[in-house]
Protein backbone atom coordinates (compact mmCIF):
# COMPACT_ATOMS: atom_id res chain seq x y z
CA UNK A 1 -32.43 28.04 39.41
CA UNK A 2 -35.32 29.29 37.39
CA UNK A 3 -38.00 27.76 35.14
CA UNK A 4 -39.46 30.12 32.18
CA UNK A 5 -42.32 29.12 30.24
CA UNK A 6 -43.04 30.08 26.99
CA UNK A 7 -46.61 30.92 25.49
CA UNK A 8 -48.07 32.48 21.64
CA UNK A 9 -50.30 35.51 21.66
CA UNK A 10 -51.43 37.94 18.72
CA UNK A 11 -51.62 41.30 19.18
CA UNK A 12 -53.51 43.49 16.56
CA UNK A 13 -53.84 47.66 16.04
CA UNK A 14 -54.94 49.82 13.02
CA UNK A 15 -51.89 51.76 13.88
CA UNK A 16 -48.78 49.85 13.38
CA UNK A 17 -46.76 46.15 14.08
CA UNK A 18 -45.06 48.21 16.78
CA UNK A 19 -48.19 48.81 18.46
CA UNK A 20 -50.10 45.63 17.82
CA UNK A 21 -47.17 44.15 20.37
CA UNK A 22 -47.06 46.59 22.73
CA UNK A 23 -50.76 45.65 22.71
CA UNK A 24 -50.23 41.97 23.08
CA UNK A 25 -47.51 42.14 25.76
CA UNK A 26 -49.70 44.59 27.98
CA UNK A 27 -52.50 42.60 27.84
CA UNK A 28 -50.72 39.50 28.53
CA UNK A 29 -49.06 41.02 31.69
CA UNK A 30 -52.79 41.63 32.96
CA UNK A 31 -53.59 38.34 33.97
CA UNK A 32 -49.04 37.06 34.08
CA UNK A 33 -46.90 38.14 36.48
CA UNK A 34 -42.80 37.98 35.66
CA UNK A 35 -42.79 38.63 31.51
CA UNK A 36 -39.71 38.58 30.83
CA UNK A 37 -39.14 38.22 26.84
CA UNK A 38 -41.50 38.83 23.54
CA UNK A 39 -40.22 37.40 20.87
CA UNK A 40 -41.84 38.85 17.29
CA UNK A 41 -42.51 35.12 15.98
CA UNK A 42 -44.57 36.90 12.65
CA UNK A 43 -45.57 39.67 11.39
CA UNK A 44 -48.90 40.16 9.11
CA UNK A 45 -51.84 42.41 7.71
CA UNK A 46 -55.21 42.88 7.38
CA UNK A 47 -55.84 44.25 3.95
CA UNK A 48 -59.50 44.96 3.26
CA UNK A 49 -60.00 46.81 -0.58
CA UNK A 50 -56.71 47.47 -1.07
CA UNK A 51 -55.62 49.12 2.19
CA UNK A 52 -54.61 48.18 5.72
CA UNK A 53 -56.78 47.23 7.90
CA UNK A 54 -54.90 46.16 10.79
CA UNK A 55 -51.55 45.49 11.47
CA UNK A 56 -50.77 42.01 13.52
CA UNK A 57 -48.12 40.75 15.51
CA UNK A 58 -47.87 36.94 16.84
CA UNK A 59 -45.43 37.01 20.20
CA UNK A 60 -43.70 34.21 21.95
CA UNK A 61 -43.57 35.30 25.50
CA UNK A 62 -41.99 34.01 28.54
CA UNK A 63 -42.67 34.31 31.72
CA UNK A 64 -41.54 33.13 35.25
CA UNK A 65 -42.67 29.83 36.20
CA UNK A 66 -42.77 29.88 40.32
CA UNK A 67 -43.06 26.53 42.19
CA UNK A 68 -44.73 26.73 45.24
CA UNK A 69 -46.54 30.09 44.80
């Protein structure tokens, strides 16, 4: 039996959405242990004069909730 729980981050990059997550997820696993799903919740840019600024990503991840650790 297993208990997941489930938390919101945003990732941002100049570069793209696909990047912006992988941003957000590796961050994330820094300080979590047992990601196991990112779920794109939005997707969304920066535009400053007419251009992209940033690209940016809100995740829902999960990750393994251990009892007892």
């Amino acid at each position: 039996m297993s208990v997941y729980k489930l938390i919101e981050v945003v990732g941002t990059s100049a570069e793209s959405w696909e990047k912006a997550a992988s941003t957000a997820v590796e961050a994330a696993s820094k300080s979590l242990r047992d990601l196991r799903i990112a779920e794109v919740e939005k997707m969304d840019m920066q535009v400053e004069d007419g251009k992209v600024k940033a690209y940016r990503v809100k995740l829902k991840l999960s990750f393994k909730y251990h009892i007892g650790d």
